[in-house]
PDB file of N, CA and C in Angstrom:
ATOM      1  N   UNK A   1       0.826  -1.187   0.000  1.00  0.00           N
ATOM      2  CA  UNK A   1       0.000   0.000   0.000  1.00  0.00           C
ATOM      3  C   UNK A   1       0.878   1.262   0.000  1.00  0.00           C
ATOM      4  N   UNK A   2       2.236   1.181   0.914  1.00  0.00           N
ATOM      5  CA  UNK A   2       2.882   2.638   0.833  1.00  0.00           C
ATOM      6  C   UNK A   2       3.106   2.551  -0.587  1.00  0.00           C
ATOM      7  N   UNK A   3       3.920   1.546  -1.024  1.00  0.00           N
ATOM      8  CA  UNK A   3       4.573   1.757  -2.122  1.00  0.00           C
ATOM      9  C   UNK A   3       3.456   2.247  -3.617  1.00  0.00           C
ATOM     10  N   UNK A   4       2.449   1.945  -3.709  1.00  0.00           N
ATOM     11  CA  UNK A   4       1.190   2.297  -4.662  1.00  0.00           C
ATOM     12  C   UNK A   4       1.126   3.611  -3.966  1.00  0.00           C
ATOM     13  N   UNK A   5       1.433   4.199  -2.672  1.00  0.00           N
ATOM     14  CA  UNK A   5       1.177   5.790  -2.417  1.00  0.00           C
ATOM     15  C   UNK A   5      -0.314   5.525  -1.729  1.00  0.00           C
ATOM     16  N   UNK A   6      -1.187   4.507  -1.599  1.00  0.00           N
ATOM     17  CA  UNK A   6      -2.176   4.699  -0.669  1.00  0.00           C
ATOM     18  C   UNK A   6      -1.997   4.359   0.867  1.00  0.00           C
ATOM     19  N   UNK A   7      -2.733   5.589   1.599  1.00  0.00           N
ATOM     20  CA  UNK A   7      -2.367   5.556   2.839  1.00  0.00           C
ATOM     21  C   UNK A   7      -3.585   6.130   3.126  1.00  0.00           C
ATOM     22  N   UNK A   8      -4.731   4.891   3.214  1.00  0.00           N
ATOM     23  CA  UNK A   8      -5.804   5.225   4.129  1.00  0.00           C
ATOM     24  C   UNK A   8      -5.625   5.545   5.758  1.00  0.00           C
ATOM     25  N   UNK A   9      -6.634   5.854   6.185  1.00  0.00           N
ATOM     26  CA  UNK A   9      -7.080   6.327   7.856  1.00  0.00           C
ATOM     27  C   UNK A   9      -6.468   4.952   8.489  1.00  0.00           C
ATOM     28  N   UNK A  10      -6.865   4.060   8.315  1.00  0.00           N
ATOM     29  CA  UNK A  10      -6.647   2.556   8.863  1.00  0.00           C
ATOM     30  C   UNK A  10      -4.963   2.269   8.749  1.00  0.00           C
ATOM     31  N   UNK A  11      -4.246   2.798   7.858  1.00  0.00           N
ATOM     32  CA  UNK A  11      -2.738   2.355   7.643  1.00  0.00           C
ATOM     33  C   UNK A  11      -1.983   2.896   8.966  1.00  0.00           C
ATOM     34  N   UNK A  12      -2.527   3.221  10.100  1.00  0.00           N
ATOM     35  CA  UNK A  12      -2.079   3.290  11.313  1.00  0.00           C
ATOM     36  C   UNK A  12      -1.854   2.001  12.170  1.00  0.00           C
ATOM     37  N   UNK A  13      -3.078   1.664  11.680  1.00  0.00           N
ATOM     38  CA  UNK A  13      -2.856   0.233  12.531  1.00  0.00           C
ATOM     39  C   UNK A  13      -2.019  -0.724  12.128  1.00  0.00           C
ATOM     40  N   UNK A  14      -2.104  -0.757  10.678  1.00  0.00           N
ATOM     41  CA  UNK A  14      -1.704  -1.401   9.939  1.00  0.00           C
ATOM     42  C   UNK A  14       0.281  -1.294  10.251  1.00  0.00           C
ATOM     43  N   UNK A  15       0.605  -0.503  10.299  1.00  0.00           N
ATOM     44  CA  UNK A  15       1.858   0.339  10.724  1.00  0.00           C
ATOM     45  C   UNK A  15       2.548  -0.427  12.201  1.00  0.00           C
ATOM     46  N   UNK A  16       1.313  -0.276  12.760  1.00  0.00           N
ATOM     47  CA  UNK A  16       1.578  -0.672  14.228  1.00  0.00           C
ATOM     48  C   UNK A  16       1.920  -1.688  14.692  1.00  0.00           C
ATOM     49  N   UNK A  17       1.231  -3.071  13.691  1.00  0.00           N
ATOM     50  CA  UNK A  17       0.872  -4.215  12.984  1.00  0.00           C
ATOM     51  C   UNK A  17       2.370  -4.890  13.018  1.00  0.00           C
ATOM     52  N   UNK A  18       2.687  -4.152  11.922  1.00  0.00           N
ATOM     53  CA  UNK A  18       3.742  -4.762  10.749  1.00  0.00           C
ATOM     54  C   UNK A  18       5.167  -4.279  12.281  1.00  0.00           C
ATOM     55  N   UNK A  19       4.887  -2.982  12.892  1.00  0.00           N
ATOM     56  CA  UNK A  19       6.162  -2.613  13.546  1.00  0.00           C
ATOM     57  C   UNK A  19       6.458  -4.003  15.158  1.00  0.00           C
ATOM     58  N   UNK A  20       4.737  -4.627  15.143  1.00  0.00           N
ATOM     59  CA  UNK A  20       5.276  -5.903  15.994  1.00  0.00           C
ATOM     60  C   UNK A  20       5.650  -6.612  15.521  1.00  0.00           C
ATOM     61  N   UNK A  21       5.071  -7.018  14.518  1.00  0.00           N
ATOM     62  CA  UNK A  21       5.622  -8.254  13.513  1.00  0.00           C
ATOM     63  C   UNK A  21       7.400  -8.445  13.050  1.00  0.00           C
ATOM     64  N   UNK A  22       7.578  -7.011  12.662  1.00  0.00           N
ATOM     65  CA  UNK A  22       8.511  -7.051  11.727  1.00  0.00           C
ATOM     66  C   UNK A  22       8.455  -6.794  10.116  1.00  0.00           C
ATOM     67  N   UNK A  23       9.694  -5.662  10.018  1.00  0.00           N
ATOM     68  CA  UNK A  23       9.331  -5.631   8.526  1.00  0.00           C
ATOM     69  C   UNK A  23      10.571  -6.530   7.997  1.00  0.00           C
ATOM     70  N   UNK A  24      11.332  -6.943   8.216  1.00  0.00           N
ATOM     71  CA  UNK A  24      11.798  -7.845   7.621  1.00  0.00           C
ATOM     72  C   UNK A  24      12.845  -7.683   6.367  1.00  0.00           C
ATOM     73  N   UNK A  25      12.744  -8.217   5.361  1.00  0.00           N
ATOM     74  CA  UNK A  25      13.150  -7.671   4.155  1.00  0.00           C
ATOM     75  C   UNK A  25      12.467  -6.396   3.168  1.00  0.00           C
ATOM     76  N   UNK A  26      11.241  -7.121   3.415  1.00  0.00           N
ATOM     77  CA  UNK A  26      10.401  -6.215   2.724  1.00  0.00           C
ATOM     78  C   UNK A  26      10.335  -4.990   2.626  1.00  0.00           C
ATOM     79  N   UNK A  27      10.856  -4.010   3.850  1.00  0.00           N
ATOM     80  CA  UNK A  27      11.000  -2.785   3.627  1.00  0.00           C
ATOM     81  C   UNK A  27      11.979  -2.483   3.281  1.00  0.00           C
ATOM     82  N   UNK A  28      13.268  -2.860   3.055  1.00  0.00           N
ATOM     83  CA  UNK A  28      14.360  -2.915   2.416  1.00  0.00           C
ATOM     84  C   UNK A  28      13.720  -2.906   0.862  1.00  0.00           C
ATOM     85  N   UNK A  29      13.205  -3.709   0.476  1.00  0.00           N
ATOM     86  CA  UNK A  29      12.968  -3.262  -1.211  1.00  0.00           C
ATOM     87  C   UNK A  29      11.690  -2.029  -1.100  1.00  0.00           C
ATOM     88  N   UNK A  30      10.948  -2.568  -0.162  1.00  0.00           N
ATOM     89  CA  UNK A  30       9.492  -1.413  -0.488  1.00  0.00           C
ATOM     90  C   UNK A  30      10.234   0.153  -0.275  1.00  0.00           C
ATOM     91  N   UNK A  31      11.072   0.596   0.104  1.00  0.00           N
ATOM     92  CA  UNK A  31      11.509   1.921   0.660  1.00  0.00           C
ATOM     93  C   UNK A  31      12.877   2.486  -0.409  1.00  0.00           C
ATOM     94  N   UNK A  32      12.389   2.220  -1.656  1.00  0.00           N
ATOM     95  CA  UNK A  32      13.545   1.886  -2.984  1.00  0.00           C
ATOM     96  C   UNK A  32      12.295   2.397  -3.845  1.00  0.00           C
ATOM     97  N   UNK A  33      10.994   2.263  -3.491  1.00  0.00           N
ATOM     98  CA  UNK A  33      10.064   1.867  -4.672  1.00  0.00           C
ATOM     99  C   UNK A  33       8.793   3.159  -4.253  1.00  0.00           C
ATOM    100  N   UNK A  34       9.459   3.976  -3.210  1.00  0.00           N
ATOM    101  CA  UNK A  34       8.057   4.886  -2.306  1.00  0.00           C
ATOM    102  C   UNK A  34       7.789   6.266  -3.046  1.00  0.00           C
ATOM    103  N   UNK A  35       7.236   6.866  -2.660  1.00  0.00           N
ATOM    104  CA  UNK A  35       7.437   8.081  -3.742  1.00  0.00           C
ATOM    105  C   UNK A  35       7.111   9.429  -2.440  1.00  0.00           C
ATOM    106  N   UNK A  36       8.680   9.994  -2.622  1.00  0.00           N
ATOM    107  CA  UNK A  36       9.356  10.198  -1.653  1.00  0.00           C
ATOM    108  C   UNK A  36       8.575  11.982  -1.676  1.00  0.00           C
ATOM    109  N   UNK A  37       8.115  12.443  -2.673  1.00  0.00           N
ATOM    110  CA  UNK A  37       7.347  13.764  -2.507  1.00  0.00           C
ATOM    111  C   UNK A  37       5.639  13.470  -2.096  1.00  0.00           C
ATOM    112  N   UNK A  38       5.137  12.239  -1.556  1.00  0.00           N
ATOM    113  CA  UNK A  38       3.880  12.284  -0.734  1.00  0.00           C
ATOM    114  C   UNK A  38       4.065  12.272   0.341  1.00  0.00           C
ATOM    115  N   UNK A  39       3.529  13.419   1.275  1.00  0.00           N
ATOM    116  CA  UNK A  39       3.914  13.704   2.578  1.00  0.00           C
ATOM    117  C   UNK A  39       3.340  12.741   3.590  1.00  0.00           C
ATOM    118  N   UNK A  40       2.339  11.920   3.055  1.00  0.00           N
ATOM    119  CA  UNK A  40       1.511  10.948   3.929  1.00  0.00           C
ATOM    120  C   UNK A  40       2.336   9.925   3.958  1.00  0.00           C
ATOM    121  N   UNK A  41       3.101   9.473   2.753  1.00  0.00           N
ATOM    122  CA  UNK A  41       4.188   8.437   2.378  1.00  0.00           C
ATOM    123  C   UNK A  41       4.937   8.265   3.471  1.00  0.00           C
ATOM    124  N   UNK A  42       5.661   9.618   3.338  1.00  0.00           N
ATOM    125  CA  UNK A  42       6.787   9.717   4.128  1.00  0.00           C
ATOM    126  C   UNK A  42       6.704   9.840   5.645  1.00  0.00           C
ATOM    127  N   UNK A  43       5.448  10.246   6.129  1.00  0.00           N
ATOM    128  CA  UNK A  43       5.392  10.243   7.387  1.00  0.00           C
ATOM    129  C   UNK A  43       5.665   8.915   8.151  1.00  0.00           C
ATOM    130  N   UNK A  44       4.763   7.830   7.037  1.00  0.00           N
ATOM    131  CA  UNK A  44       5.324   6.082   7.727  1.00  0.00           C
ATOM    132  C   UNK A  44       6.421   5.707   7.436  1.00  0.00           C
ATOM    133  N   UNK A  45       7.389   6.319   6.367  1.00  0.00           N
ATOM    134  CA  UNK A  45       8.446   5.610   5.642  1.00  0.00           C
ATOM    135  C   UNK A  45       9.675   5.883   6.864  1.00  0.00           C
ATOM    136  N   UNK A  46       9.221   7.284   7.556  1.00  0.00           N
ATOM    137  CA  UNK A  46      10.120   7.651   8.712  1.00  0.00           C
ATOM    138  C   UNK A  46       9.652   6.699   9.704  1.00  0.00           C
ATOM    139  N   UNK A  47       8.385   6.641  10.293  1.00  0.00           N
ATOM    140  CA  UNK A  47       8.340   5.619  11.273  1.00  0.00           C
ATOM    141  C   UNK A  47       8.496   4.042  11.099  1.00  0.00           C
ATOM    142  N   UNK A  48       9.079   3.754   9.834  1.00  0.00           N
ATOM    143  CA  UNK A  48       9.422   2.354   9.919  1.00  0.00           C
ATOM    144  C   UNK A  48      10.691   2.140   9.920  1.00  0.00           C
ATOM    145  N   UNK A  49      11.400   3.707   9.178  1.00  0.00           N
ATOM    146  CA  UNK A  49      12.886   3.586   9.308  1.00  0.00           C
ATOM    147  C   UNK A  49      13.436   3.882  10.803  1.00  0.00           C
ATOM    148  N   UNK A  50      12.359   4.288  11.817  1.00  0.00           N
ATOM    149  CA  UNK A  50      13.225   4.238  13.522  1.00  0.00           C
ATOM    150  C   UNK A  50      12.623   3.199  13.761  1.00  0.00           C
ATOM    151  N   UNK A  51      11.818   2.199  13.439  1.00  0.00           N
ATOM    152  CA  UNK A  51      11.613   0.987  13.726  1.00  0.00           C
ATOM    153  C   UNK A  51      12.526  -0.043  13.384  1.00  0.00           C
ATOM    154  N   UNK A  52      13.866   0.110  12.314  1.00  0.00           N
ATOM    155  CA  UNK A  52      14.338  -0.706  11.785  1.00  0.00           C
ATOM    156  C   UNK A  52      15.618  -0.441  12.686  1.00  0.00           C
ATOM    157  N   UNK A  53      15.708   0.541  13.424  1.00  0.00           N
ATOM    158  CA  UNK A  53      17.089   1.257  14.427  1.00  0.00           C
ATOM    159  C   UNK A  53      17.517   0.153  14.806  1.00  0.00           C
ATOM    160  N   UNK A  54      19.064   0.282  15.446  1.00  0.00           N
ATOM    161  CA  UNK A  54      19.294  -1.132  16.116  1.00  0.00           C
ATOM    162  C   UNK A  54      18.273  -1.234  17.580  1.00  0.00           C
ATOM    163  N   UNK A  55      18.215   0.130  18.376  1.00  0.00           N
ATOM    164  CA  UNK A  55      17.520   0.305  19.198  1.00  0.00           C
ATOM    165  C   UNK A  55      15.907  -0.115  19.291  1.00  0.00           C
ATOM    166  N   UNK A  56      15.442  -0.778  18.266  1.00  0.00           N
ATOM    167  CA  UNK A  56      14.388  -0.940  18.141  1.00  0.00           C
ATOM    168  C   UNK A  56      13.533  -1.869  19.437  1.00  0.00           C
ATOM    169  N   UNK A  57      14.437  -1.792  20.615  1.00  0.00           N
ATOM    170  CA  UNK A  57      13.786  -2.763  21.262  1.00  0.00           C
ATOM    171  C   UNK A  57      12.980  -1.734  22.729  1.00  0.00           C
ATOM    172  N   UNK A  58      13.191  -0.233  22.010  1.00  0.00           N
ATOM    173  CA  UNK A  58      12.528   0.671  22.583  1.00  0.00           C
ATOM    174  C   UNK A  58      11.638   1.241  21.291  1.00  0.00           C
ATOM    175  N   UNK A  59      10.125   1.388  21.954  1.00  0.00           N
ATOM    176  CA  UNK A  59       9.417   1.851  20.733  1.00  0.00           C
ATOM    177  C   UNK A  59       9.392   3.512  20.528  1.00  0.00           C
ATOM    178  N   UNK A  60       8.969   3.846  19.753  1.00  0.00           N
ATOM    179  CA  UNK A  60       9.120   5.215  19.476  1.00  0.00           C
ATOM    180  C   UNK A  60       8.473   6.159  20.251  1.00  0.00           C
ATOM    181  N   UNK A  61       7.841   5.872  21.456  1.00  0.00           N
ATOM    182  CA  UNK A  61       7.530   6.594  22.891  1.00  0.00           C
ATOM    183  C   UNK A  61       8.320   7.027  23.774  1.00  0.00           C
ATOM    184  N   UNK A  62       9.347   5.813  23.600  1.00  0.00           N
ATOM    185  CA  UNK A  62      10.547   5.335  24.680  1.00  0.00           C
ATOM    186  C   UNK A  62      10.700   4.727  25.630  1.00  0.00           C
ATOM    187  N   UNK A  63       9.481   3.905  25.839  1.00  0.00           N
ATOM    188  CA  UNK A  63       9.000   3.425  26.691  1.00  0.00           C
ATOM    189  C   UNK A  63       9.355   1.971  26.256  1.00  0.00           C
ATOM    190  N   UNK A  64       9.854   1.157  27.127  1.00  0.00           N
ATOM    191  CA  UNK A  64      10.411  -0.683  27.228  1.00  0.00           C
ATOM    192  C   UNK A  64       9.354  -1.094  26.502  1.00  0.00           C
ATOM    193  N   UNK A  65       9.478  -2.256  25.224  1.00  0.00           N
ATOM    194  CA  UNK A  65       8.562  -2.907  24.631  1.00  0.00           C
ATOM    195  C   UNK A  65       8.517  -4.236  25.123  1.00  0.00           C
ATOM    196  N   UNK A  66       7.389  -4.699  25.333  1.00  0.00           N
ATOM    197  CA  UNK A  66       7.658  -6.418  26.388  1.00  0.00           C
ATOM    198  C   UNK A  66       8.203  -7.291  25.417  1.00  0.00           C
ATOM    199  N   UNK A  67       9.339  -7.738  26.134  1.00  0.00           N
ATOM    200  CA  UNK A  67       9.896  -8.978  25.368  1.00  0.00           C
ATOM    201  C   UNK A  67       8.917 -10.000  24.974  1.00  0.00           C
ATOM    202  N   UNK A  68       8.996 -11.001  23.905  1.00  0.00           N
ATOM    203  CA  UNK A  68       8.511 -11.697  23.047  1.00  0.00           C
ATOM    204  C   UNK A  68       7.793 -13.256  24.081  1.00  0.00           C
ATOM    205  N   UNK A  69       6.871 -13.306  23.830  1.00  0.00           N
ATOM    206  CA  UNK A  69       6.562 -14.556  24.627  1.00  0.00           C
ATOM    207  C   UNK A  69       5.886 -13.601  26.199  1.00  0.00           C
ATOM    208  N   UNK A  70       5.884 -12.529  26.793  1.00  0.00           N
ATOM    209  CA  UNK A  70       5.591 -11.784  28.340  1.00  0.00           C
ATOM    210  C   UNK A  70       4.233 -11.722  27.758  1.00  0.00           C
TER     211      UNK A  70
END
């Protein structure tokens, strides 16, 4: 969806989603392919790139994220 440039109301969750999960590889190619003058784009393309931090095991509040399995 970023990469097509749609970013419905719902791609929050969706965001939130993918940032427990993991993006994996996938944003490694999807963030090659974004289109970097939609400001809605870029607002997630930044919050997945401090999700990909090494620090990622603090979420972007700053607040401790519960380890896996708690």
């Amino acid at each position: 969806m970023l990469v097509a440039g749609q970013v419905p109301h719902e791609f929050k969750q969706y965001a939130k989603l993918l940032r427990r999960l993991g993006l994996g590889e996938a944003w490694e190619q999807a963030k090659t392919q974004i289109d970097r003058s939609n400001p809605y784009v870029m607002r997630y393309a930044r919050y997945f790139e401090a999700c990909t931090k090494p620090d990622s095991a603090t979420n972007l509040q700053g607040h401790r994220t519960r380890p896996p399995g708690a």
